[in-house]
N, C-alpha and C. Protein backbone atom coordinates (compact mmCIF):
# COMPACT_ATOMS: atom_id res chain seq x y z
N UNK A 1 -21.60 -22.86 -13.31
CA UNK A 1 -22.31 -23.34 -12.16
C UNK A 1 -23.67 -22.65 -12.13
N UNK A 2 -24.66 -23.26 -12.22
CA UNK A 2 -26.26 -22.84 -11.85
C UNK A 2 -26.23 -22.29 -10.94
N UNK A 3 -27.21 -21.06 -10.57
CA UNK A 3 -27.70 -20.32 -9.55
C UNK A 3 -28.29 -21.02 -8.97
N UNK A 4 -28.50 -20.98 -7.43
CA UNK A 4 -29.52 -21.53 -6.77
C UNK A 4 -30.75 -20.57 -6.57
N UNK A 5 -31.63 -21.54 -6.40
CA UNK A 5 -33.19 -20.82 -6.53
C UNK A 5 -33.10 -20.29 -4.49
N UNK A 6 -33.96 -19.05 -4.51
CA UNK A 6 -33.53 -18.27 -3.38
C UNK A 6 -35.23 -18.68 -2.97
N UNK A 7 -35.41 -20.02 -3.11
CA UNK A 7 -36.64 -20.30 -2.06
C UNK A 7 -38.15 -19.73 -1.74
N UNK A 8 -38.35 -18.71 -2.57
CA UNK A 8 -39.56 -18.07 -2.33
C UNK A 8 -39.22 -16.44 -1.81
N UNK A 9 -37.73 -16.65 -1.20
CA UNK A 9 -37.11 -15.25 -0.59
C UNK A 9 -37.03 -13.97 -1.12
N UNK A 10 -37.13 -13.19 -0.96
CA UNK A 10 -36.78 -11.88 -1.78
C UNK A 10 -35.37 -11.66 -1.70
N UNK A 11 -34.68 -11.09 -2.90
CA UNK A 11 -33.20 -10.92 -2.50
C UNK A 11 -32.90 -10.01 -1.81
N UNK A 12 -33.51 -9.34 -0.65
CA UNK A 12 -33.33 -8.44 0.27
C UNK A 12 -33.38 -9.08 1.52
N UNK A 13 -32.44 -8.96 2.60
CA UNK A 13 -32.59 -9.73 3.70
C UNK A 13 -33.81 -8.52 4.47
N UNK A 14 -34.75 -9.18 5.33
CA UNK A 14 -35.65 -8.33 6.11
C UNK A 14 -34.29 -7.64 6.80
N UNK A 15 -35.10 -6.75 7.61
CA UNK A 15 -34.05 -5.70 8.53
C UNK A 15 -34.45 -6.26 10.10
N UNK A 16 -32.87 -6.63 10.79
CA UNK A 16 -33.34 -6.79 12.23
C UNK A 16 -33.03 -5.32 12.92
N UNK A 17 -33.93 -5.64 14.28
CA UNK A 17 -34.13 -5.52 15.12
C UNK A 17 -32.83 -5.14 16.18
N UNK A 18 -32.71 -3.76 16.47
CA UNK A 18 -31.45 -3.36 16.82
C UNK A 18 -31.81 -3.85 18.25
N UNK A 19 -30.37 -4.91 18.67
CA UNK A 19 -30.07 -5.26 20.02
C UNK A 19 -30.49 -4.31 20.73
N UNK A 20 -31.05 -4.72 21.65
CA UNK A 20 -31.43 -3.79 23.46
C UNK A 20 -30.38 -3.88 24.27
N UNK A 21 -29.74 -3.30 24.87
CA UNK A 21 -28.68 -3.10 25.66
C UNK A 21 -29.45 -2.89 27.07
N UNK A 22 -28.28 -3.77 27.35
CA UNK A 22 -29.46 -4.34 29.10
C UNK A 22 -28.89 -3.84 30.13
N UNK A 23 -30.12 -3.61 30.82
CA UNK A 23 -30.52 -2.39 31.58
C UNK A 23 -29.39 -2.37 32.76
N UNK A 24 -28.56 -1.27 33.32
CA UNK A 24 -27.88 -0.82 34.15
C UNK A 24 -28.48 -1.33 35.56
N UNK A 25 -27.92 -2.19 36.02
CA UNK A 25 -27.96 -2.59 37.59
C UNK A 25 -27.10 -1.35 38.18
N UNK A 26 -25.63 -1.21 38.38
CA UNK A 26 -25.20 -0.31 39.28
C UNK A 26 -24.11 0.10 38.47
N UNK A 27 -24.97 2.08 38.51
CA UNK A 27 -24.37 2.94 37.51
C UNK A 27 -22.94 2.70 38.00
N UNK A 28 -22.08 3.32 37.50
CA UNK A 28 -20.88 3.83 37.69
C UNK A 28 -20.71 4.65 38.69
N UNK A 29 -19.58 4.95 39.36
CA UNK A 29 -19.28 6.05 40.51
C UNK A 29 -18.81 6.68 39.95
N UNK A 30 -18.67 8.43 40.22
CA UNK A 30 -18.80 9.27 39.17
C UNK A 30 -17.30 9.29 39.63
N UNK A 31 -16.48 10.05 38.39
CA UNK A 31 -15.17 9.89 38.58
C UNK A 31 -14.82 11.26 39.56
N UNK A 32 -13.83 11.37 40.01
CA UNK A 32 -13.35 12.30 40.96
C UNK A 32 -12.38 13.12 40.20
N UNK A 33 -12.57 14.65 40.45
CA UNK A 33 -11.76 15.92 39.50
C UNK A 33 -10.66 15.14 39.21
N UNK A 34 -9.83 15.61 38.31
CA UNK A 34 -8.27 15.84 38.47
C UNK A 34 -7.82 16.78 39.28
N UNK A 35 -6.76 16.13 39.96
CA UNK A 35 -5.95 17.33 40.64
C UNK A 35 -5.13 17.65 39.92
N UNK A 36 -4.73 19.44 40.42
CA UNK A 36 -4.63 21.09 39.78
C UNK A 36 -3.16 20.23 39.13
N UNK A 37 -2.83 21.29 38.23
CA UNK A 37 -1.47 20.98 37.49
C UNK A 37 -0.26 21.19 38.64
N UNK A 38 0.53 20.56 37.96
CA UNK A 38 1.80 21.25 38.79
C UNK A 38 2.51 22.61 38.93
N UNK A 39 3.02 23.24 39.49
CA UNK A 39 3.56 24.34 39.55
C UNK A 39 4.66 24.50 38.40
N UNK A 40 4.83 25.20 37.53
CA UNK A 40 5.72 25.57 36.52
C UNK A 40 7.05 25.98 37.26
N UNK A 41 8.17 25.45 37.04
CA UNK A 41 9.19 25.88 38.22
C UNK A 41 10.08 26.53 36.90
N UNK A 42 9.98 28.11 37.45
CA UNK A 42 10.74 29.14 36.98
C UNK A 42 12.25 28.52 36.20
N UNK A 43 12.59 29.27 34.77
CA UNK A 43 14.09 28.65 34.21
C UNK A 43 15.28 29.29 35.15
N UNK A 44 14.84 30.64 35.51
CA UNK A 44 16.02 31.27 36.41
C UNK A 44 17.23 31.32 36.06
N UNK A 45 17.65 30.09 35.09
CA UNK A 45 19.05 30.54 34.99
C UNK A 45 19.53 31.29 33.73
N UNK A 46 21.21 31.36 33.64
CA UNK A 46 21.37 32.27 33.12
C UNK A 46 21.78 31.99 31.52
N UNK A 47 22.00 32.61 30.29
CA UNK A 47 21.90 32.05 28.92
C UNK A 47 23.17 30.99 29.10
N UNK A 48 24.53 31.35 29.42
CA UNK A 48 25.28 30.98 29.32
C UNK A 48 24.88 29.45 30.07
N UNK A 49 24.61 29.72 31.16
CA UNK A 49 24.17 27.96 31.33
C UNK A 49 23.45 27.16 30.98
N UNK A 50 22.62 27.57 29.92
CA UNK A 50 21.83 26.97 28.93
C UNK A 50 23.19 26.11 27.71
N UNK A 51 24.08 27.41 27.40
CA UNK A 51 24.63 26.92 26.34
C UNK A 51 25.40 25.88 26.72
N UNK A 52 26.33 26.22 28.09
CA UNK A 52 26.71 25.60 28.68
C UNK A 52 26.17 24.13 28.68
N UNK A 53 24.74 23.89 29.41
CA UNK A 53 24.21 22.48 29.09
C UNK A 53 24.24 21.81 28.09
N UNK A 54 24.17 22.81 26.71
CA UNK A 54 23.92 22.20 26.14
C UNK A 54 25.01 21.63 24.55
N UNK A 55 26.19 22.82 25.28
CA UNK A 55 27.67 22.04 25.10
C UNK A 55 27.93 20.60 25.61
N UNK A 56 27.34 20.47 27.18
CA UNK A 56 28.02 19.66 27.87
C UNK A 56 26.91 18.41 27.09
N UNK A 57 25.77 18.21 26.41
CA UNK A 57 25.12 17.47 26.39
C UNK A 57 25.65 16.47 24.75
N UNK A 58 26.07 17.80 23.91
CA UNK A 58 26.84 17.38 22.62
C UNK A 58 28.25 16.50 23.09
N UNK A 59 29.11 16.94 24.08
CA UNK A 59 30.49 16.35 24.50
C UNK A 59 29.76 15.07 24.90
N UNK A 60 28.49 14.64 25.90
CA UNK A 60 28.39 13.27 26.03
C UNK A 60 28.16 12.19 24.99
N UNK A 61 27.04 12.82 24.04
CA UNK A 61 26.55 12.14 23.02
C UNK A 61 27.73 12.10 21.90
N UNK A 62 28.57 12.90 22.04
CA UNK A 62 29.62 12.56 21.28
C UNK A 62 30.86 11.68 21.98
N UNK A 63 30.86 11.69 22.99
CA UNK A 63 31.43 10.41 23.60
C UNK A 63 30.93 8.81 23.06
N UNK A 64 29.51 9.11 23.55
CA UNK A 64 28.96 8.09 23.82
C UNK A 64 28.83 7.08 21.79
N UNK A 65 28.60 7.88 21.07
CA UNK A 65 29.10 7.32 19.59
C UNK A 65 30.63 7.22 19.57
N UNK A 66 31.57 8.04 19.93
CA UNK A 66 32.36 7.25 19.89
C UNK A 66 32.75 5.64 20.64
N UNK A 67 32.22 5.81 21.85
CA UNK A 67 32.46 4.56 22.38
C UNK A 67 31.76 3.50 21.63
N UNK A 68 30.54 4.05 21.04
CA UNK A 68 29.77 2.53 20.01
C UNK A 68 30.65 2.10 18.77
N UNK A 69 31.20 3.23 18.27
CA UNK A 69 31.93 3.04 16.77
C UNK A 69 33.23 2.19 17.68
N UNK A 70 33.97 2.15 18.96
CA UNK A 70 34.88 1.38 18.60
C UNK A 70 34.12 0.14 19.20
N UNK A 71 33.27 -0.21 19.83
CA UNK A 71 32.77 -1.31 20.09
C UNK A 71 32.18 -2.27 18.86
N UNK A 72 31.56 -1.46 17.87
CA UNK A 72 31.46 -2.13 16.83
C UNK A 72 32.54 -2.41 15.99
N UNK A 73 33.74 -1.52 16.14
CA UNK A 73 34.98 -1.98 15.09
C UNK A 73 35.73 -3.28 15.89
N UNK A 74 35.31 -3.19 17.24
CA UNK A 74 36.20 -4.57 18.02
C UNK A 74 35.73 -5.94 17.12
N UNK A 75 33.91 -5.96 17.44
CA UNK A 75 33.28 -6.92 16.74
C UNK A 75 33.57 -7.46 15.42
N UNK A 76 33.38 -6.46 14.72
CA UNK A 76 33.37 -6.61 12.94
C UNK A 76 35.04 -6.14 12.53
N UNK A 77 35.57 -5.74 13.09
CA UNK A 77 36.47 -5.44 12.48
C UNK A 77 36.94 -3.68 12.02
N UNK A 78 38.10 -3.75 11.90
CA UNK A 78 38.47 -2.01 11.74
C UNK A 78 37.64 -1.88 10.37
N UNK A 79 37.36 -0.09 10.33
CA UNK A 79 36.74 0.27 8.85
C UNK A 79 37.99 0.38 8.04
N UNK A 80 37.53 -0.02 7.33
CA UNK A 80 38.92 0.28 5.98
C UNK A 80 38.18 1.23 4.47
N UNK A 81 39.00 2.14 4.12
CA UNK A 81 38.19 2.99 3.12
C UNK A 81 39.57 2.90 1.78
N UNK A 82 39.11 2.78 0.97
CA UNK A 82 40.04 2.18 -0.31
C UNK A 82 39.99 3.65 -0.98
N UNK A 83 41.03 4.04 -1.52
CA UNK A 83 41.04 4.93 -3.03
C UNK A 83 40.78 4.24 -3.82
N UNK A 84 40.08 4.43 -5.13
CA UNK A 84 40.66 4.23 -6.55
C UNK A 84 40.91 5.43 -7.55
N UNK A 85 41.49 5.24 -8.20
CA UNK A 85 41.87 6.39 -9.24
C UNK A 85 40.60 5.87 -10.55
N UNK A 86 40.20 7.33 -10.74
CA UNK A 86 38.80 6.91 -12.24
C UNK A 86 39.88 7.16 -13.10
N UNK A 87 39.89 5.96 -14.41
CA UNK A 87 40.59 6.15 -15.60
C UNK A 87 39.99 6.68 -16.70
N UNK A 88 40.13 7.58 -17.48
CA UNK A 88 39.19 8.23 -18.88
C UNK A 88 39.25 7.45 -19.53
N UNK A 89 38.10 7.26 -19.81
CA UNK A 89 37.67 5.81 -21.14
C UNK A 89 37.11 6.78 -22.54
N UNK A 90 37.52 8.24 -22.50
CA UNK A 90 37.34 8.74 -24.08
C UNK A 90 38.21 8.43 -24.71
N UNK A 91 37.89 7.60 -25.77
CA UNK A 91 38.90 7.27 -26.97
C UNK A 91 38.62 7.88 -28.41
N UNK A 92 37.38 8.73 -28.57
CA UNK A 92 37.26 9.06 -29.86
C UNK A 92 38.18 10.23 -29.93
N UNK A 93 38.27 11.26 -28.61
CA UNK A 93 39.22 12.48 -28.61
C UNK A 93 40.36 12.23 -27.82
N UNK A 94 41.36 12.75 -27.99
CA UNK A 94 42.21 12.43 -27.22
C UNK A 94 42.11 13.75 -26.30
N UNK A 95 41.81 15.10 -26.23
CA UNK A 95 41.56 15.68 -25.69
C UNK A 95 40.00 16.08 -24.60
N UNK A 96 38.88 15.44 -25.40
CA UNK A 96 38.10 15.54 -25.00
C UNK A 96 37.48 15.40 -23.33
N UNK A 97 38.20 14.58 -22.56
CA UNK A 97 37.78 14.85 -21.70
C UNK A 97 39.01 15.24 -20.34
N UNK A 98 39.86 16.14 -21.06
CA UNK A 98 40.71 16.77 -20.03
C UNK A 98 40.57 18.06 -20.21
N UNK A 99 40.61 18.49 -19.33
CA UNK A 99 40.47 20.31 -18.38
C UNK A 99 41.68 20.33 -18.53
N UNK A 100 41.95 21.83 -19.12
CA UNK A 100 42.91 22.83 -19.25
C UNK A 100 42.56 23.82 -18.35
């Protein structure tokens, strides 16, 4: 496909003229402080009721998966987990791949 002839143009576009951003009728109202932080409310309590919580927080979340695992086994069905026994496929030794 032929080039087209660029008209007399230089292959540089001239440079515009950066937009004017128009002029502010009515500034903004200036924003108002933030109010102060909140008060930090002391832990006070004692270790054991920490652990305590946070026994009691494992017993829910461990509830709460159990109640999903049987809700999903209602849906889909019980899990079922199969044995198989691996058979030794060495045939060049007959010893080779059993432990003494």
């Amino acid at each position: 496909m032929p080039r087209r002839s660029s008209g007399g143009r230089s292959a540089r576009a001239a440079p515009r003229a950066a937009p004017r951003a128009a002029p502010v009728r009515n500034p903004p109202a200036p924003a108002s402080p933030a109010p102060p932080p909140a008060p930090v409310q002391g832990g006070g309590g004692s270790i054991l009721g920490g652990i305590g919580s946070t026994i009691a927080q494992g017993m829910a979340f461990g509830t709460g998966s159990a109640v999903a695992h049987r809700a999903v086994d209602a849906v889909m069905g019980p899990r079922t987990i199969q044995h198989e026994a691996a058979v030794s496929q060495c045939r060049i030794h007959g010893q080779c791949c059993q432990w003494s």
